[in-house]
C-alpha atoms as a PDB file:
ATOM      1  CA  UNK A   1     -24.613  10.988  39.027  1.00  0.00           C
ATOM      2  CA  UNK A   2     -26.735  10.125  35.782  1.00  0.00           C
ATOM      3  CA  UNK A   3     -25.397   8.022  32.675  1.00  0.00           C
ATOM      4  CA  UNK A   4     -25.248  10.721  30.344  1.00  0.00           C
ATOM      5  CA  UNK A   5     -23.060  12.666  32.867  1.00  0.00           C
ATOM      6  CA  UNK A   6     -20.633   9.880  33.334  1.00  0.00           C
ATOM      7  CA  UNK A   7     -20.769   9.239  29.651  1.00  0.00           C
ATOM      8  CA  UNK A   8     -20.006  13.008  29.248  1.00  0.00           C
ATOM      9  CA  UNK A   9     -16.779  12.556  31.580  1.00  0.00           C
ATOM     10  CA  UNK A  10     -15.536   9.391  29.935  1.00  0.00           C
ATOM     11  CA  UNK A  11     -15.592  10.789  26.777  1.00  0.00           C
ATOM     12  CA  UNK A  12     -13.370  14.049  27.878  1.00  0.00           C
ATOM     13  CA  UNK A  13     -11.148  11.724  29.533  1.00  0.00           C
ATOM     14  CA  UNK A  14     -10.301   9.806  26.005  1.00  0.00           C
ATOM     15  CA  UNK A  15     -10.138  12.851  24.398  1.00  0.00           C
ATOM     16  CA  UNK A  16      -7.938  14.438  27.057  1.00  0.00           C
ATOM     17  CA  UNK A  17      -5.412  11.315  27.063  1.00  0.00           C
ATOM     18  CA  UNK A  18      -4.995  10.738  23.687  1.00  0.00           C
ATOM     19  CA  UNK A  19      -2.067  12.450  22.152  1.00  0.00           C
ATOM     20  CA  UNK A  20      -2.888  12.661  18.863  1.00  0.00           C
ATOM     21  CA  UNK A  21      -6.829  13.280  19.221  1.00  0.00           C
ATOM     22  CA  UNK A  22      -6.589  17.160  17.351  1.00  0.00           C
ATOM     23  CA  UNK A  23      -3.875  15.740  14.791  1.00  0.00           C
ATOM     24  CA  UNK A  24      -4.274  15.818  11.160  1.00  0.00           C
ATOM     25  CA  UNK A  25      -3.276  12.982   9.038  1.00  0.00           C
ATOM     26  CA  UNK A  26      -2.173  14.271   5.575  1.00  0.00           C
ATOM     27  CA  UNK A  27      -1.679  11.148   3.601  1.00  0.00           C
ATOM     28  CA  UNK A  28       1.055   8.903   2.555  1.00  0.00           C
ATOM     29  CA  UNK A  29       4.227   9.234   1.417  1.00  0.00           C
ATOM     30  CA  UNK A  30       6.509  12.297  -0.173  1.00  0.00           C
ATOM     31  CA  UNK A  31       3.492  13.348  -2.058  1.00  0.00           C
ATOM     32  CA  UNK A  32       1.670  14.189   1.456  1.00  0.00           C
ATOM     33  CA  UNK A  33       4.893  16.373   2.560  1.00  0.00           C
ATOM     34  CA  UNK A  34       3.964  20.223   3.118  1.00  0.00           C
ATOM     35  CA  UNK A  35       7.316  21.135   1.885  1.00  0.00           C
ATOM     36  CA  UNK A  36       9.077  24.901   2.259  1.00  0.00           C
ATOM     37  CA  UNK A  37       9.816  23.869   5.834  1.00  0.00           C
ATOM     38  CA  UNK A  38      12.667  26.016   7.645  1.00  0.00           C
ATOM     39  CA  UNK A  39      15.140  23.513   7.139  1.00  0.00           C
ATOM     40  CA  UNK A  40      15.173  23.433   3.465  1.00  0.00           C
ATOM     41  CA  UNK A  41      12.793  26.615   2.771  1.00  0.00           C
ATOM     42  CA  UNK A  42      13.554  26.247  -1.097  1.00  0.00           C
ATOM     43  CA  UNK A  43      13.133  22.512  -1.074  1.00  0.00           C
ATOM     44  CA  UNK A  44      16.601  22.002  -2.622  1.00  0.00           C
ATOM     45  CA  UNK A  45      18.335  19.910  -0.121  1.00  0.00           C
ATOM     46  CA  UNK A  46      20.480  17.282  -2.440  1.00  0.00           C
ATOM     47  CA  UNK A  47      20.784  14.281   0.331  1.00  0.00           C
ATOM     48  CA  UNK A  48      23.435  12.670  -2.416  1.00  0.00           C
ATOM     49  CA  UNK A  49      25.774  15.347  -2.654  1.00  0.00           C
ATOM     50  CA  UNK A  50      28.900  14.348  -1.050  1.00  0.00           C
ATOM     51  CA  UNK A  51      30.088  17.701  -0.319  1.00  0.00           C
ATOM     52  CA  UNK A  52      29.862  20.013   3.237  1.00  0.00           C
ATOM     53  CA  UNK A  53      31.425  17.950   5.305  1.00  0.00           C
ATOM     54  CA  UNK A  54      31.118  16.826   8.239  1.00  0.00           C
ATOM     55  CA  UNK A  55      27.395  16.228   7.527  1.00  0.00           C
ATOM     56  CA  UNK A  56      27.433  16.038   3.394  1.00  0.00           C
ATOM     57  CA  UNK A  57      24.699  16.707   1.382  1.00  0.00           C
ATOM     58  CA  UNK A  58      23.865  20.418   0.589  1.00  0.00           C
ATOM     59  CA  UNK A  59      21.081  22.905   0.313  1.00  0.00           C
ATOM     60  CA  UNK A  60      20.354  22.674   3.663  1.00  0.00           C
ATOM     61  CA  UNK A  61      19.172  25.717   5.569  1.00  0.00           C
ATOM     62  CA  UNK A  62      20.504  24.749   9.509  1.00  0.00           C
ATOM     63  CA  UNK A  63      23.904  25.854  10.673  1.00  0.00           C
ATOM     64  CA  UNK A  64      25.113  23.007  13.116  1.00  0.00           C
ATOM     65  CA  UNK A  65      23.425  19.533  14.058  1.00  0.00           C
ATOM     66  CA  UNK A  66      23.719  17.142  16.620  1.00  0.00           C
ATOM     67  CA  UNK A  67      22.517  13.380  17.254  1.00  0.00           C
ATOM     68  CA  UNK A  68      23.065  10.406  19.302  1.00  0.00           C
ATOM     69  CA  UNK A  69      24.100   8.232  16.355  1.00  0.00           C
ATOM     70  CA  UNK A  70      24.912   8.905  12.775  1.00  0.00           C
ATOM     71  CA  UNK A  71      24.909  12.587  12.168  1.00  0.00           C
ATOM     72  CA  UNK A  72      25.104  12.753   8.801  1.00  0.00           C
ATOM     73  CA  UNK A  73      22.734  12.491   5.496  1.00  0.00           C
ATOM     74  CA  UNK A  74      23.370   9.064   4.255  1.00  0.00           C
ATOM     75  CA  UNK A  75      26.459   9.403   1.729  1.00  0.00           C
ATOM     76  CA  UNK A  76      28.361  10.170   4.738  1.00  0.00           C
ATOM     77  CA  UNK A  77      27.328   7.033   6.702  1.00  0.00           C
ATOM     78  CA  UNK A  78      26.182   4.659   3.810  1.00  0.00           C
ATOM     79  CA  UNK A  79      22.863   4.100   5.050  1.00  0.00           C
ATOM     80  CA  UNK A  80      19.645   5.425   6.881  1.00  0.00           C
ATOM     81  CA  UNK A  81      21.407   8.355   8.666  1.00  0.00           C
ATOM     82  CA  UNK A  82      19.596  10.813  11.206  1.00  0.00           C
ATOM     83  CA  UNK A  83      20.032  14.152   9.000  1.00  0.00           C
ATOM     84  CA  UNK A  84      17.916  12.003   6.768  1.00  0.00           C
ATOM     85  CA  UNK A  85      14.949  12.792   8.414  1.00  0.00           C
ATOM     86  CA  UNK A  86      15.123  16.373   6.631  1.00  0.00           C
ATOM     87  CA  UNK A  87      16.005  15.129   2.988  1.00  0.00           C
ATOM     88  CA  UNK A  88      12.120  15.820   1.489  1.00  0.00           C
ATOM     89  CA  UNK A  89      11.734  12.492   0.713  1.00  0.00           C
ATOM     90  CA  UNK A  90       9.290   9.930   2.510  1.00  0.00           C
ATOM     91  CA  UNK A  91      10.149   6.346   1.577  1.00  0.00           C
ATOM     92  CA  UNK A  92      12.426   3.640   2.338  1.00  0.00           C
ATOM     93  CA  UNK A  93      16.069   2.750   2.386  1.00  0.00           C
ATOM     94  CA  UNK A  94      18.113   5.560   2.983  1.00  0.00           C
ATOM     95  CA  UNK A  95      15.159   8.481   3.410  1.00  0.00           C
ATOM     96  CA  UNK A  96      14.453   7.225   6.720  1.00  0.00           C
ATOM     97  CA  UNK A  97      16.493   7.353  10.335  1.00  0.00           C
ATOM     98  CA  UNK A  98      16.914   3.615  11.594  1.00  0.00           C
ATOM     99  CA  UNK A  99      17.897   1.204  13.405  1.00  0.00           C
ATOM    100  CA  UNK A 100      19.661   1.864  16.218  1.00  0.00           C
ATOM    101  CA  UNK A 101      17.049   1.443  19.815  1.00  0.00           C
ATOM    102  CA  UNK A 102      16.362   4.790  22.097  1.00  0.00           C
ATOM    103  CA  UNK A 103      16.856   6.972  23.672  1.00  0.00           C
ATOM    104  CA  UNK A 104      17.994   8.854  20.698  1.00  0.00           C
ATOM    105  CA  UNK A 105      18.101  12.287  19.214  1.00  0.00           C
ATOM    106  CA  UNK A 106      18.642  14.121  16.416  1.00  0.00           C
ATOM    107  CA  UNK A 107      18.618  18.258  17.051  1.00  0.00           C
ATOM    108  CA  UNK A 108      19.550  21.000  14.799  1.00  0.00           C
ATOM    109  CA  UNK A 109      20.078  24.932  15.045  1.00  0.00           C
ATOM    110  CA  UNK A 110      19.041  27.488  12.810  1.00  0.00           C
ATOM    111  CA  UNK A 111      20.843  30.840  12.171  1.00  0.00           C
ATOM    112  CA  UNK A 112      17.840  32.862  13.609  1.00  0.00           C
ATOM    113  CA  UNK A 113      15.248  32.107  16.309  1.00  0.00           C
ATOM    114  CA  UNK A 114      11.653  30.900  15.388  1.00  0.00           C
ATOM    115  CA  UNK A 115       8.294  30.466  16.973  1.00  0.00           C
ATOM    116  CA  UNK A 116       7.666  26.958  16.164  1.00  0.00           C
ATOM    117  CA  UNK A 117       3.863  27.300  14.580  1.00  0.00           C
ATOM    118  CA  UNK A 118       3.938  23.696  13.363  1.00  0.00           C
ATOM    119  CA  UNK A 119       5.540  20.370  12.293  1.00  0.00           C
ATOM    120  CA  UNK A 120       4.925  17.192  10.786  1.00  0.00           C
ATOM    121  CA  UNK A 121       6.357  13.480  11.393  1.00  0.00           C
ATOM    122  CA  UNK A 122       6.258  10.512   9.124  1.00  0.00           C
ATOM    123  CA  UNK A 123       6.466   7.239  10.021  1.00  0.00           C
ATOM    124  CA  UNK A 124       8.919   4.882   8.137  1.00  0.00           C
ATOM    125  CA  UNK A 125       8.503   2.072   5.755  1.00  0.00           C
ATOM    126  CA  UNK A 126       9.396  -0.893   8.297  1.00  0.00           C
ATOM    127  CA  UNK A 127       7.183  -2.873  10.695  1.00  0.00           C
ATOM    128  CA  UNK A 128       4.925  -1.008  13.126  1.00  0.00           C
ATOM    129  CA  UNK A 129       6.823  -2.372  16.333  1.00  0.00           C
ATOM    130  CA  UNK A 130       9.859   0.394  15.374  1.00  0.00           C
ATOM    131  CA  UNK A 131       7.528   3.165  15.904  1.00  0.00           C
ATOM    132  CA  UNK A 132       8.225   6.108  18.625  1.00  0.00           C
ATOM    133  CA  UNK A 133       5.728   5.774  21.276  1.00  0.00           C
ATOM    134  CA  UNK A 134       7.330   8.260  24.221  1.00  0.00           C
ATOM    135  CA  UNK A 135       8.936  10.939  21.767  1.00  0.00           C
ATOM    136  CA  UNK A 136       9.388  14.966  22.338  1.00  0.00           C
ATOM    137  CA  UNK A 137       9.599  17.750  20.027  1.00  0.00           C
ATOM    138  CA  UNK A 138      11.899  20.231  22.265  1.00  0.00           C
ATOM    139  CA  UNK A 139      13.685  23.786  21.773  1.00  0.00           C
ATOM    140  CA  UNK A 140      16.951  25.554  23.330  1.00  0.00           C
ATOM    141  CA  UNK A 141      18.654  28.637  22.901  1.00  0.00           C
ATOM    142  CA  UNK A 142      22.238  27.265  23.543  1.00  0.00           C
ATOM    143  CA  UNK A 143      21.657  23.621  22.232  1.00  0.00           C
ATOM    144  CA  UNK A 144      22.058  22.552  25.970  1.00  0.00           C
ATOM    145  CA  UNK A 145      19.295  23.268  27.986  1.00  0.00           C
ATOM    146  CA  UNK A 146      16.320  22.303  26.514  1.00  0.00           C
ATOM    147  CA  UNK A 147      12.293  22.623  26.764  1.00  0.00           C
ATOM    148  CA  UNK A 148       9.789  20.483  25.683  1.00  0.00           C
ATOM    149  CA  UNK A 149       7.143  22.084  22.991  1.00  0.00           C
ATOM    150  CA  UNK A 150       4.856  18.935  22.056  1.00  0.00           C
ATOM    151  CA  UNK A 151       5.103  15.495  23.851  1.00  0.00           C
ATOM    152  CA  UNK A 152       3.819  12.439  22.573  1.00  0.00           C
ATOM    153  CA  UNK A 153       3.214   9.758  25.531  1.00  0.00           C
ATOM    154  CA  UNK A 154       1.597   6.955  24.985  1.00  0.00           C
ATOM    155  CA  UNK A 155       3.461   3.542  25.502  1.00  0.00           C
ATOM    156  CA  UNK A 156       2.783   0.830  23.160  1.00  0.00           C
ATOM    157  CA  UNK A 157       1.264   2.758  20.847  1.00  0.00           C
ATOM    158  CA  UNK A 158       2.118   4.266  17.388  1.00  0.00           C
ATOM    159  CA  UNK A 159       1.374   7.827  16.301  1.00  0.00           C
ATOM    160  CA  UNK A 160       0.766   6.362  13.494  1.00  0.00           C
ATOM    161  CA  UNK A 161      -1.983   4.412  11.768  1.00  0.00           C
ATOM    162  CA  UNK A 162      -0.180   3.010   8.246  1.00  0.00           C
ATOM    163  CA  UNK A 163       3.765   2.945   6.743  1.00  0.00           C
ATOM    164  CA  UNK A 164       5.291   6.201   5.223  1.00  0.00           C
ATOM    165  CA  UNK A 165       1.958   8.231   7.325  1.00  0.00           C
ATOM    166  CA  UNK A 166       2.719  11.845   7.714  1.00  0.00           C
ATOM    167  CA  UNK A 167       1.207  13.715  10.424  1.00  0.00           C
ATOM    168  CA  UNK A 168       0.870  17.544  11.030  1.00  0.00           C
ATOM    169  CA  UNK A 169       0.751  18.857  14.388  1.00  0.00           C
ATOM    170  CA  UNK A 170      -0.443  22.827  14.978  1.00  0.00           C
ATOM    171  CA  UNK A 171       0.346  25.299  17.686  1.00  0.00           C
ATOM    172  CA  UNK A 172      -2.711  26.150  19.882  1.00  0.00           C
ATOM    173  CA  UNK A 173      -4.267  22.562  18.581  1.00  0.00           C
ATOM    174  CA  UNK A 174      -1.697  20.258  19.878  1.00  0.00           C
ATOM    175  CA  UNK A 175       0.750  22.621  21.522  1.00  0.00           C
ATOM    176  CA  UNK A 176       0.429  25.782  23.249  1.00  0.00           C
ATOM    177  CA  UNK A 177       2.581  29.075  21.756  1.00  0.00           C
ATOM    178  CA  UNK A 178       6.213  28.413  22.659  1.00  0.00           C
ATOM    179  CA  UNK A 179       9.091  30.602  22.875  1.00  0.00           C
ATOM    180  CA  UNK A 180      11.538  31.667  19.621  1.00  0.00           C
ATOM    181  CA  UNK A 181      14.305  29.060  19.830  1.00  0.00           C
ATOM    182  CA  UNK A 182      17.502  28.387  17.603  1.00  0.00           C
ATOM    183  CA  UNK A 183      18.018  25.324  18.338  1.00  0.00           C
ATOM    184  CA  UNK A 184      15.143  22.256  17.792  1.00  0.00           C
ATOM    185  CA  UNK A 185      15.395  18.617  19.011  1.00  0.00           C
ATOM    186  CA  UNK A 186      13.314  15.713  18.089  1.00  0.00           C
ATOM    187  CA  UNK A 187      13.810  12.813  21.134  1.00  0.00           C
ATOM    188  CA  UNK A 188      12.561   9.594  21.743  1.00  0.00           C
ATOM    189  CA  UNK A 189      12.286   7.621  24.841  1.00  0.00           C
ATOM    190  CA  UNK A 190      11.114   4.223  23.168  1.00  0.00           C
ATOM    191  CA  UNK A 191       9.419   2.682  20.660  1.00  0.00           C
ATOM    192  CA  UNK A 192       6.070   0.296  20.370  1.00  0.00           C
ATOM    193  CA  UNK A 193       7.879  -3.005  20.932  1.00  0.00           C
ATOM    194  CA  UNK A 194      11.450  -2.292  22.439  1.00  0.00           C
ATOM    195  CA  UNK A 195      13.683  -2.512  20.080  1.00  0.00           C
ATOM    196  CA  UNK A 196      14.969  -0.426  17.156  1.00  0.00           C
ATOM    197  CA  UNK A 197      13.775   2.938  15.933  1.00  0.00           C
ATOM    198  CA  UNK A 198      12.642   4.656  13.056  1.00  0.00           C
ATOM    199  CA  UNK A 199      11.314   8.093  11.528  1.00  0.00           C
ATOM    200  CA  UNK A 200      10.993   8.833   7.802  1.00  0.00           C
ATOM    201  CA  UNK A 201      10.656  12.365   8.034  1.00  0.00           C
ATOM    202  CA  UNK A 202      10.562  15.887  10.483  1.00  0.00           C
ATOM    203  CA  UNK A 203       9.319  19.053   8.820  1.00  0.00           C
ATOM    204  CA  UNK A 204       9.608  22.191  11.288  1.00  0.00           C
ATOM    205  CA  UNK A 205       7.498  25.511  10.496  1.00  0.00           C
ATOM    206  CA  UNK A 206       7.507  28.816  12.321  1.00  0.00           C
ATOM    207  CA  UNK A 207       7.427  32.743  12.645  1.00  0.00           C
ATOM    208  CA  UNK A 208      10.072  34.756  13.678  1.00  0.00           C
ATOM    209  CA  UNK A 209       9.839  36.718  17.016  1.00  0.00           C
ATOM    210  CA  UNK A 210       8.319  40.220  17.187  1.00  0.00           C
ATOM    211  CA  UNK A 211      11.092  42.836  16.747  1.00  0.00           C
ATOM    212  CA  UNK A 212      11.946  44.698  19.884  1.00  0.00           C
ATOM    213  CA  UNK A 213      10.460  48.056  20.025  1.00  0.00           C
ATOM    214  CA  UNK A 214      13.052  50.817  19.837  1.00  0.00           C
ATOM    215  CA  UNK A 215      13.076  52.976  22.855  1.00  0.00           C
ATOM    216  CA  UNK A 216      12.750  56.591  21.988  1.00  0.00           C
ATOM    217  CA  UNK A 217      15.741  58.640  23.163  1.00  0.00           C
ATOM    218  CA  UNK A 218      13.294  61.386  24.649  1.00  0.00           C
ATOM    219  CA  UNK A 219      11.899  58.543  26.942  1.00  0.00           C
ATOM    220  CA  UNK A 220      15.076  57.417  28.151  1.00  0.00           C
ATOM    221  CA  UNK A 221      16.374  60.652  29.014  1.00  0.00           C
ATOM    222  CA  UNK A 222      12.976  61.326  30.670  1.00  0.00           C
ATOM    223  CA  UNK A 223      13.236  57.540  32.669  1.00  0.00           C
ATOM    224  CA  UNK A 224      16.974  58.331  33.242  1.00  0.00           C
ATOM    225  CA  UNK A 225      15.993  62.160  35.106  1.00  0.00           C
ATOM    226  CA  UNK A 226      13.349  60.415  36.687  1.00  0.00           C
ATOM    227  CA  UNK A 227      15.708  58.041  38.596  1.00  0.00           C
ATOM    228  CA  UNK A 228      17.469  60.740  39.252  1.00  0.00           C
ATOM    229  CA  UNK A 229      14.997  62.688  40.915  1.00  0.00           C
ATOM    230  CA  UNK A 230      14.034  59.635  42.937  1.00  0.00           C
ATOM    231  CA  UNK A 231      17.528  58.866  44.050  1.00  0.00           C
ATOM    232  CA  UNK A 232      18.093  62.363  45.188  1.00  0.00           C
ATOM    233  CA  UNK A 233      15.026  62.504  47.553  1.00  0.00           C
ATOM    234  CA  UNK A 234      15.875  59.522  49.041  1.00  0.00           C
ATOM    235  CA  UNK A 235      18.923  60.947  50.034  1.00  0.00           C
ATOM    236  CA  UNK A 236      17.166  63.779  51.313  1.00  0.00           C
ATOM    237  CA  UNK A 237      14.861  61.903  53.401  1.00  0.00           C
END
């Protein structure tokens, strides 16, 4: 085997192992946000409100919600809550999810399904050690039984390359098509140095499915005859 040929293979091999090789960074901080995501598709989620209880805030697009730990936006917890991961905001303090260590989720459901087409995570203001480095982007229909759309796998290190990052991730780049789901997770395994975790931000984008095709009566009275027909021969025979 020549040098340029195992050259050749060594350089697919980074490119196939690294999980954010076709990722695009989009800058820093709220600013770098793409906005209009489904969860707050008019970009008027008010994180301070202290009404809609149990998870406060309002302007929020998602029906139900569910996380390991503090499922709230942060005026119904005090501080750094998980729904705070969809409050438009990239910062510190109370825009981010932190502290407690994984495995830990935070997964939400939408009225109607979508086709995810893309997403974006930002990292949060605190030391790079709290960083996800195992983490899943997953969908369900039920909230139960889930599937995993986009995996991130690389122990030890960050997605990330700076504080307050945000990162885009595209379907048929870094994920292939998925299925229309209702419900969306976001779940880490660990973090870069084993001990707590944090996010600053999820934004979740997507198509809704094709509509079925109506079945024209004619054909389904032709189908039904059909199997009819067929039924009756095999008596026959």
């Amino acid at each position: 085997m020549s040098n340029r040929t195992i050259l050749v293979l060594m350089t697919v091999g980074v490119l196939a192992s690294s999980p954010t090789a076709a990722s695009t960074v989009l800058g820093t901080g709220t600013g770098a946000l793409l906005g209009g995501d489904l969860t707050d598709p008019n970009n008027d989620i008010d994180d301070d409100a202290p009404g809609n209880p149990p998870f406060f805030g309002t302007g929020y697009d998602f029906v139900n919600a569910d996380a390991s730990s503090e499922l709230t936006f942060s005026p119904g917890s005090g501080n750094e809550a998980a729904l705070d991961l969809f409050d438009n905001k990239v910062e510190g303090g109370e825009t981010k999810w932190c502290c407690d260590g994984p495995p830990q989720f935070v997964a939400i459901e939408f009225r109607d399904p979508w086709i995810l087409t893309h997403f974006t995570i930002a990292a949060g203001n605190d030391v790079p050690e709290r960083d996800p480095d195992v983490w899943r982007i997953e969908g369900s229909d039920d909230g139960t039984t889930w599937t995993t759309i986009y995996e991130y796998d690389d122990d030890g290190v960050s997605p990330f390359s700076q504080r307050l990052e945000v990162i885009r991730f595209d379907v048929e780049t870094d994920f292939p098509t998925p299925a229309a789901y209702r419900w969306f997770r976001y779940s880490v395994d660990s973090v870069v140095s084993g001990g707590d975790h944090q996010i600053d931000e999820i934004e979740l984008f997507g198509t809704p499915p094709p509509p079925v095709p109506a079945l024209d009566p004619r054909a389904l009275g032709a189908m039904i005859l059909a199997l009819a027909i067929a039924g009756w021969l095999a008596i026959r025979r």
